[in-house]
N, C-alpha and C. Protein backbone atom coordinates (compact mmCIF):
# COMPACT_ATOMS: atom_id res chain seq x y z
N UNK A 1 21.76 -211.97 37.39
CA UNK A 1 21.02 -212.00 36.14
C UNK A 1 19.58 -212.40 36.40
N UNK A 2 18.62 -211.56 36.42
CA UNK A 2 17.45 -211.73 36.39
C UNK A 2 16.82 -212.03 38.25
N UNK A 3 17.60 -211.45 38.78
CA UNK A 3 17.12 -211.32 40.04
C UNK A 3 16.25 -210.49 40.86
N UNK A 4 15.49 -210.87 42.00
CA UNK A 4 14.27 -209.38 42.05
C UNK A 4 16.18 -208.12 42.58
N UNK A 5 15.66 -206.70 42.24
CA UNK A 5 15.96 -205.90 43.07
C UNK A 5 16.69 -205.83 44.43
N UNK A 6 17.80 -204.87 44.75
CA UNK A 6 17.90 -205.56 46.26
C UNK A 6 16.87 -205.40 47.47
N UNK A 7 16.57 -204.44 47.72
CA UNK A 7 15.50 -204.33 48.49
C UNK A 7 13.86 -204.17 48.10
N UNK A 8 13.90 -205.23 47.00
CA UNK A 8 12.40 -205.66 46.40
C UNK A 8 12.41 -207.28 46.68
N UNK A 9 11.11 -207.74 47.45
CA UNK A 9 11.10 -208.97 47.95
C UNK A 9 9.59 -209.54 47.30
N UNK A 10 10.00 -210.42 46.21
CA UNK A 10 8.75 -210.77 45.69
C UNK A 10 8.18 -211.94 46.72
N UNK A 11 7.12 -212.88 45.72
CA UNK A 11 6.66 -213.38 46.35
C UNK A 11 6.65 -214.89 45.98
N UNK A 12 6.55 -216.07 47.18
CA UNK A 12 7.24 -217.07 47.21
C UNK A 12 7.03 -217.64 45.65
N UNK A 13 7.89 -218.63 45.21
CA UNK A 13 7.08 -219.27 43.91
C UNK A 13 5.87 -220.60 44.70
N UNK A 14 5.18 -220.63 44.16
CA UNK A 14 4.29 -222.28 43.97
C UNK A 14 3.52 -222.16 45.52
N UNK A 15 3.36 -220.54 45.86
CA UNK A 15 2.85 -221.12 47.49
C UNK A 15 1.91 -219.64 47.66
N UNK A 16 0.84 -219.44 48.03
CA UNK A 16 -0.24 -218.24 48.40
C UNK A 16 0.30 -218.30 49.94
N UNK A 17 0.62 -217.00 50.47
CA UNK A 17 0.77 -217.01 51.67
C UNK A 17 -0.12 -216.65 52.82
N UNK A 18 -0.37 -217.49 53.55
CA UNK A 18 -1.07 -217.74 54.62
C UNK A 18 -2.72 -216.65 55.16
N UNK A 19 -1.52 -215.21 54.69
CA UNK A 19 -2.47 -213.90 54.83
C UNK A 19 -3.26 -213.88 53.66
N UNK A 20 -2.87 -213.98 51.89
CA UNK A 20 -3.41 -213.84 51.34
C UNK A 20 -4.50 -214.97 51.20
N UNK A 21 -4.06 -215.95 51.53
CA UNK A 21 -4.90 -217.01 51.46
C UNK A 21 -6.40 -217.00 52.16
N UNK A 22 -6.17 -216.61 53.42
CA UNK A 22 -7.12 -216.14 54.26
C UNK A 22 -8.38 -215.63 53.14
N UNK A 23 -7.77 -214.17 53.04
CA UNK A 23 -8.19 -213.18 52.04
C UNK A 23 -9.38 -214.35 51.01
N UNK A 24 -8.35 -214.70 49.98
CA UNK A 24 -9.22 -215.40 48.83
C UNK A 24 -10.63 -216.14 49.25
N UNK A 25 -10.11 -216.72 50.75
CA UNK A 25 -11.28 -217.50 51.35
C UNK A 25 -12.35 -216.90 51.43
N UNK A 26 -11.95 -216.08 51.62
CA UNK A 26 -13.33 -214.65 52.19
C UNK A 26 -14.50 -214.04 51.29
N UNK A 27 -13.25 -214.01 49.91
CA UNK A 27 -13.89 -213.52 48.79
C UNK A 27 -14.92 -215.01 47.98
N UNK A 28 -14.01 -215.97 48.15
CA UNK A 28 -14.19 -217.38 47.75
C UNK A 28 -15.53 -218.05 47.72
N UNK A 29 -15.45 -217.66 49.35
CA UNK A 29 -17.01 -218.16 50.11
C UNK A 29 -18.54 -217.75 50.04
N UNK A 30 -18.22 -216.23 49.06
CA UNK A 30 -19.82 -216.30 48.46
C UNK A 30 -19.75 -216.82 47.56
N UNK A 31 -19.44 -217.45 46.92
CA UNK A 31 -19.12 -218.00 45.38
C UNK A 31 -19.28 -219.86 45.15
N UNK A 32 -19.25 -219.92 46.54
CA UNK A 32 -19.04 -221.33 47.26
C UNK A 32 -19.95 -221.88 47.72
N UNK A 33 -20.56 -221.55 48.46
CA UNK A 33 -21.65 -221.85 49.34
C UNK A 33 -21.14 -222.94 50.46
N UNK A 34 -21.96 -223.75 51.16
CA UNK A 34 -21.86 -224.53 51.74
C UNK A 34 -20.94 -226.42 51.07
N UNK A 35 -21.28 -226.25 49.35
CA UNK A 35 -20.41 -227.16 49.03
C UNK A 35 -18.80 -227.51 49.28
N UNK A 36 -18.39 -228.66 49.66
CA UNK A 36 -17.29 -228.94 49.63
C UNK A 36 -16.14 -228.82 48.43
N UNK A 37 -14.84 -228.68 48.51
CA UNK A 37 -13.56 -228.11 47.77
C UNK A 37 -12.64 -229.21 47.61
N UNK A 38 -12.13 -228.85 46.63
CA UNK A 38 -11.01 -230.41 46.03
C UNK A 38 -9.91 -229.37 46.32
N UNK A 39 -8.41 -229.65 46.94
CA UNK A 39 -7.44 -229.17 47.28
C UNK A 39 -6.53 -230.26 46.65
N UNK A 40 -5.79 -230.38 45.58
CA UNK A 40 -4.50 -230.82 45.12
C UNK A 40 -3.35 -230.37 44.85
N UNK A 41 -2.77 -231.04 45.84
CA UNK A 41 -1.18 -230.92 46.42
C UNK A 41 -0.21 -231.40 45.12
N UNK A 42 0.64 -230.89 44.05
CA UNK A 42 1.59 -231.58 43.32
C UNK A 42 2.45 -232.17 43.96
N UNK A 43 3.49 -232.94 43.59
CA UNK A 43 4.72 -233.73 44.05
C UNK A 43 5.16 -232.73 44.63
N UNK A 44 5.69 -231.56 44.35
CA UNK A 44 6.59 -231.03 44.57
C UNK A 44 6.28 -229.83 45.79
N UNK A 45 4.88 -230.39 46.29
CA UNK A 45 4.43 -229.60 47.05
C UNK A 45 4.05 -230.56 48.92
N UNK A 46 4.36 -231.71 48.11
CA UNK A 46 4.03 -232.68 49.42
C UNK A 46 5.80 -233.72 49.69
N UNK A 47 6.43 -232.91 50.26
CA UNK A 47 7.84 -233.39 51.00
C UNK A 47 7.35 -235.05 52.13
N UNK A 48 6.49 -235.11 52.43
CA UNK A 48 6.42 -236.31 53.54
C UNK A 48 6.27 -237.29 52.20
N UNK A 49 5.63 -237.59 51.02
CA UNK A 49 5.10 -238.53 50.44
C UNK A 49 5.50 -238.28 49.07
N UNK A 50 5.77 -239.17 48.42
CA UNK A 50 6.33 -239.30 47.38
C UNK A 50 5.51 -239.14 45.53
N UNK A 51 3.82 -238.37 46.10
CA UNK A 51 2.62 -238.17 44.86
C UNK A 51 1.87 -237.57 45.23
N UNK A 52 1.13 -237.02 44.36
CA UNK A 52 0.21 -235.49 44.24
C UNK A 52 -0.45 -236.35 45.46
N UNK A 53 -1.35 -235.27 45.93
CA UNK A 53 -2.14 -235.88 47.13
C UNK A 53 -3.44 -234.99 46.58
N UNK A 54 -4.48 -235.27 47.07
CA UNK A 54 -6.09 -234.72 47.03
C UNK A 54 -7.08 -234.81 48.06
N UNK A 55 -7.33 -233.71 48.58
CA UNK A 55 -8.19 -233.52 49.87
C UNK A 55 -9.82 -232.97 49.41
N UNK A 56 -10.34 -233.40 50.21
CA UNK A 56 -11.79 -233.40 49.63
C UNK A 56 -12.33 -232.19 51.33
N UNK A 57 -12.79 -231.27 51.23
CA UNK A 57 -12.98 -230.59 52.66
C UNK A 57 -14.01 -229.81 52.43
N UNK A 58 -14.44 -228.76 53.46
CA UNK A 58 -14.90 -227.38 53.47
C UNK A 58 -13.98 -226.69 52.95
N UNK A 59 -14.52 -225.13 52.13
CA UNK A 59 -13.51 -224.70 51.53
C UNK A 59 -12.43 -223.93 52.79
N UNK A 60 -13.07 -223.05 53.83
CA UNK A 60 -12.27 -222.68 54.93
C UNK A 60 -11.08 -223.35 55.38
N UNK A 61 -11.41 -224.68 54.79
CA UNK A 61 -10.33 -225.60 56.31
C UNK A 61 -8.89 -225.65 54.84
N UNK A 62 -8.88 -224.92 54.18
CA UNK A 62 -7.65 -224.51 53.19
C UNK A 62 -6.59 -223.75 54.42
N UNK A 63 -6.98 -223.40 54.90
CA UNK A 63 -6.08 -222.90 56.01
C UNK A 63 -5.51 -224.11 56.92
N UNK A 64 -6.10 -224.93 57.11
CA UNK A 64 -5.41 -225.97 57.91
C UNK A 64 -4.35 -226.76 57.26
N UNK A 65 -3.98 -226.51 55.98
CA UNK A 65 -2.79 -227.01 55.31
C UNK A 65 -1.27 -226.57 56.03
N UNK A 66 -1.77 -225.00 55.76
CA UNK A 66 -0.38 -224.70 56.47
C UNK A 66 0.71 -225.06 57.62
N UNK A 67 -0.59 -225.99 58.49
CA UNK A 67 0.08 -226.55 59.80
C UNK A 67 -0.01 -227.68 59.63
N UNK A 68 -0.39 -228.56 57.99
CA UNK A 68 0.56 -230.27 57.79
C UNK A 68 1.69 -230.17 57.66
N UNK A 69 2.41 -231.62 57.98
CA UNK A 69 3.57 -232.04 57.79
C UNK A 69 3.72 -232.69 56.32
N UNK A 70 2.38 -232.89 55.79
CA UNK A 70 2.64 -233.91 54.45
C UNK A 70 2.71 -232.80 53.20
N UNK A 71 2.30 -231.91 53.31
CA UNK A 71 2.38 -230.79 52.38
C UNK A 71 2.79 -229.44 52.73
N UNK A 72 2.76 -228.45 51.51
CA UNK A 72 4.05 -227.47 51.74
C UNK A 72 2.95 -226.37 51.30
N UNK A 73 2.68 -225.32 52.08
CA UNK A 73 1.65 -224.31 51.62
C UNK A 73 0.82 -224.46 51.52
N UNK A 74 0.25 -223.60 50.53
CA UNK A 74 -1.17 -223.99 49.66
C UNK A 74 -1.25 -224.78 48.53
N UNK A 75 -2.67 -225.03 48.33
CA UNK A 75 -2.47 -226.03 47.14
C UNK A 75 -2.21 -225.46 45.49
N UNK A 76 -2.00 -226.89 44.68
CA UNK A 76 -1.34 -226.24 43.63
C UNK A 76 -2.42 -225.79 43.00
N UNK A 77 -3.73 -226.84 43.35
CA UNK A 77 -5.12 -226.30 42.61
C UNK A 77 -6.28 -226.66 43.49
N UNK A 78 -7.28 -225.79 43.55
CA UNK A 78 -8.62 -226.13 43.98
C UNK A 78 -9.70 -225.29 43.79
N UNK A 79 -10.54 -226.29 43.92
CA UNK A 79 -12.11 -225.68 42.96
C UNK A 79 -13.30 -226.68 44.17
N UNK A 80 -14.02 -225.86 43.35
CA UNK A 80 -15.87 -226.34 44.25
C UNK A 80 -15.83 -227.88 43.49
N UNK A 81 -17.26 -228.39 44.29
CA UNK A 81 -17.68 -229.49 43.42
C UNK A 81 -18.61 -229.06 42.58
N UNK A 82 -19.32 -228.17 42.43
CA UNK A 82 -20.02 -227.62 40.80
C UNK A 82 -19.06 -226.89 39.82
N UNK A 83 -17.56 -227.27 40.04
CA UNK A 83 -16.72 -226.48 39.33
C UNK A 83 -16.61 -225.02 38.65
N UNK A 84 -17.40 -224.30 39.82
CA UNK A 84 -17.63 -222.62 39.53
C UNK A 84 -16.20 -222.20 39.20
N UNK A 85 -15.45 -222.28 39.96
CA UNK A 85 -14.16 -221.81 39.83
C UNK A 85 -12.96 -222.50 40.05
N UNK A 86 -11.48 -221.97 40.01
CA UNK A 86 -10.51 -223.10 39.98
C UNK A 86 -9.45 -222.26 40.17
N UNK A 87 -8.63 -222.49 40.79
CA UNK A 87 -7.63 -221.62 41.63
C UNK A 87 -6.38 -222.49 41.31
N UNK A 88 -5.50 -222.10 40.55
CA UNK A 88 -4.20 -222.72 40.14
C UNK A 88 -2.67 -221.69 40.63
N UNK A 89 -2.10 -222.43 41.49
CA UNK A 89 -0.91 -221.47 42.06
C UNK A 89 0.69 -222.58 41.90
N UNK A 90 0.67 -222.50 40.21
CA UNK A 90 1.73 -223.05 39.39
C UNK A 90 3.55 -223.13 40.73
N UNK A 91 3.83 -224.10 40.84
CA UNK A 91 5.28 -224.24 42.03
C UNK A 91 7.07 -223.42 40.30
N UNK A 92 6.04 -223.45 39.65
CA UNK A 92 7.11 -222.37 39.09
C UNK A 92 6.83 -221.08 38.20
N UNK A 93 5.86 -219.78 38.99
CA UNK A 93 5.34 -219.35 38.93
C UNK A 93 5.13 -218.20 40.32
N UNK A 94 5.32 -217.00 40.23
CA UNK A 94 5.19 -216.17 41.68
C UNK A 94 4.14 -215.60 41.64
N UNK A 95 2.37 -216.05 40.67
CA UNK A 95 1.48 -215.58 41.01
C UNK A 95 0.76 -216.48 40.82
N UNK A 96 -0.74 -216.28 40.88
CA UNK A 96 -2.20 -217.32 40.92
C UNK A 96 -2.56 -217.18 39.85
N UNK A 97 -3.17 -218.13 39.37
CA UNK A 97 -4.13 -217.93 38.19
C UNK A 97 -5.55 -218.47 38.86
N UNK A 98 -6.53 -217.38 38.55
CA UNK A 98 -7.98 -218.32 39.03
C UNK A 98 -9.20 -217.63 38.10
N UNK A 99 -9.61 -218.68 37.31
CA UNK A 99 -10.79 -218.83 36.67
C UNK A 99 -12.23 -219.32 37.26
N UNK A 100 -13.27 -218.23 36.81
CA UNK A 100 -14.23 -218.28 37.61
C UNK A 100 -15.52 -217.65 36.88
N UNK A 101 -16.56 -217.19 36.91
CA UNK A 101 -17.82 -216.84 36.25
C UNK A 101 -17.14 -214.59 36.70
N UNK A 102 -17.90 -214.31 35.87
CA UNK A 102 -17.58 -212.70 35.67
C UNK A 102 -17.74 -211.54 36.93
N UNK A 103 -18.71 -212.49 37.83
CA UNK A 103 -18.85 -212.18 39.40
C UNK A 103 -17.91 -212.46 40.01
N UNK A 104 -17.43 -213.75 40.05
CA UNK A 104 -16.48 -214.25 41.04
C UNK A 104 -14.90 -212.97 40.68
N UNK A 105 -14.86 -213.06 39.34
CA UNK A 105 -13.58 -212.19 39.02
C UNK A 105 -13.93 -210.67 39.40
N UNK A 106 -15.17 -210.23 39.34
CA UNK A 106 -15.42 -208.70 39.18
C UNK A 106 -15.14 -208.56 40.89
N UNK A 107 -15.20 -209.52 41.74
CA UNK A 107 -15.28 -209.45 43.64
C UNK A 107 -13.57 -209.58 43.83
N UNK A 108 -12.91 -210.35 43.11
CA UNK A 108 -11.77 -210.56 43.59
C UNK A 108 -10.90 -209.12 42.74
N UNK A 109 -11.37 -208.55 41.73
CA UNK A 109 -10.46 -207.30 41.36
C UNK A 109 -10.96 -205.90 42.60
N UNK A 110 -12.12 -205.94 42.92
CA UNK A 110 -12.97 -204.86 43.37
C UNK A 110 -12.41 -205.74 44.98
N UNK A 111 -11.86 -206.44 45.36
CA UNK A 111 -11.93 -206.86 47.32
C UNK A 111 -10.64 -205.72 47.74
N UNK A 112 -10.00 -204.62 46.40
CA UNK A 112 -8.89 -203.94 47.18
C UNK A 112 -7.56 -204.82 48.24
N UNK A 113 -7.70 -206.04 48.48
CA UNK A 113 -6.52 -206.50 49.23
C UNK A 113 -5.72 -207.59 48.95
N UNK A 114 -6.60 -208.03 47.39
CA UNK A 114 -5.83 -208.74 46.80
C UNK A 114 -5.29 -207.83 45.30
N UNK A 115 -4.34 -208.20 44.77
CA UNK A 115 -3.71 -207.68 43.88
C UNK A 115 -4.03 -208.70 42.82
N UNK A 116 -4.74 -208.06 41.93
CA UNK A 116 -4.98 -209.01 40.65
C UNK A 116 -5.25 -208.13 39.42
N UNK A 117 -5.30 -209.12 38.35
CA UNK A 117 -5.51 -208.23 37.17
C UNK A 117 -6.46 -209.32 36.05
N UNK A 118 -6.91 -208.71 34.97
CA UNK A 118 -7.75 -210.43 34.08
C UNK A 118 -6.68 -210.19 32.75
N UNK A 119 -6.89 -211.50 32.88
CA UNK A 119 -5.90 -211.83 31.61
C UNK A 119 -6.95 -212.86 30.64
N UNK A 120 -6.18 -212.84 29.45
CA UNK A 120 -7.39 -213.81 28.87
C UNK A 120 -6.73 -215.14 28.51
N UNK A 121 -7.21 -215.73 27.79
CA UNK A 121 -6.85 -217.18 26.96
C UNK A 121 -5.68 -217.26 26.05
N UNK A 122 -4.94 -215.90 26.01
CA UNK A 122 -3.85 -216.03 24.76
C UNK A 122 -2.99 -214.99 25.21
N UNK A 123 -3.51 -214.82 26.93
CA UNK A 123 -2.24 -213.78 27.31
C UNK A 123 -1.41 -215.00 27.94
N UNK A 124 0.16 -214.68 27.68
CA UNK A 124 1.21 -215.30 28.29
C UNK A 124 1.55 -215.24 29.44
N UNK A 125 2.06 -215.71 30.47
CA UNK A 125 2.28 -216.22 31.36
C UNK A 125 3.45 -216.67 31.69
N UNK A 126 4.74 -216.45 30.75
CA UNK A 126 5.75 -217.47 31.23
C UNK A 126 6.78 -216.22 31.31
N UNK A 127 7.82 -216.99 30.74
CA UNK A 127 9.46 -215.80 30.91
C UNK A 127 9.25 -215.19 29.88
N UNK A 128 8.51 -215.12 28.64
CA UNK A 128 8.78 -214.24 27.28
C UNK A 128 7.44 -213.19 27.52
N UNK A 129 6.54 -213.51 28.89
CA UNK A 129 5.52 -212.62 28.36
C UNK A 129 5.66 -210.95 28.54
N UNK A 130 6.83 -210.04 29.20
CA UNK A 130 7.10 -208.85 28.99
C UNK A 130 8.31 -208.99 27.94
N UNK A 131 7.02 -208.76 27.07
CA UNK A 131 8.25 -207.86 25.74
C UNK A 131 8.37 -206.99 25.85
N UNK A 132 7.84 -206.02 26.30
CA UNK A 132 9.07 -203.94 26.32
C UNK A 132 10.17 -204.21 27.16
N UNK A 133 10.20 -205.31 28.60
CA UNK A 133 11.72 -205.64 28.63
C UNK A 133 12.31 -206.15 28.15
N UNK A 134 11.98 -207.05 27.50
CA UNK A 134 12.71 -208.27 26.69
C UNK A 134 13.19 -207.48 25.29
N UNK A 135 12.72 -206.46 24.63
CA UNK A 135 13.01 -206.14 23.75
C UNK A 135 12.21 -206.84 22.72
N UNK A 136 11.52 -207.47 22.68
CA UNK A 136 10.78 -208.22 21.67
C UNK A 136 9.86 -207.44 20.95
């Protein structure tokens, strides 16, 4: 009941994977500049320690998560310190949400290797938001 397909393999919940992550960085980093990035880890994303955790870095070194022991993936959220943008990858949830100025979004639909789409302020997001399957 409500399972992917058999030979359809979505994608992890609560975690950007390693390749795509790369990716975002790439697109990320004109948008960024040389300022430093807030990376916060939820509970449920840091297995060694028992509370959200918060890393203060370069935005690149987002890749060096993947090879801690105190946390699990990527983070649940992170943004610049002029708060241009904000990258939220919900642990019950199999996609990203990231808000940003009309450039930052127009680079990440137009980079071809990420898969995205814009949604607005009153589009849904949860289990009821396809109604032609749901019948709604």
């Amino acid at each position: 009941n409500r399972s992917w397909p058999r030979y359809l393999v979505g994608p992890d919940e609560g975690s950007i994977d390693s390749e795509l992550c790369e990716r975002l960085v790439q697109v990320l980093k004109h948008h960024t500049g040389s300022q430093y990035c807030f990376f916060q880890f939820s509970l449920l994303a840091t297995p060694a320690v028992d509370h959200d955790l918060l890393f203060k870095c370069p935005l690149v070194d987002v890749m060096l998560f993947y090879e801690k022991d105190e946390v699990h993936g990527s983070p649940t959220y992170w943004w610049p310190e002029d708060n241009r943008w904000c990258l939220c990858t919900d642990w019950d949830l199999t996609f990203s949400v990231l808000g940003g100025t009309e450039e930052l979004i127009q680079a990440v639909l137009d980079d071809g290797l990420v898969e995205a789409l814009i949604v607005s302020t009153s589009s849904r997001i949860d289990s009821k938001a396809d109604q032609i399957n749901l019948g709604v």
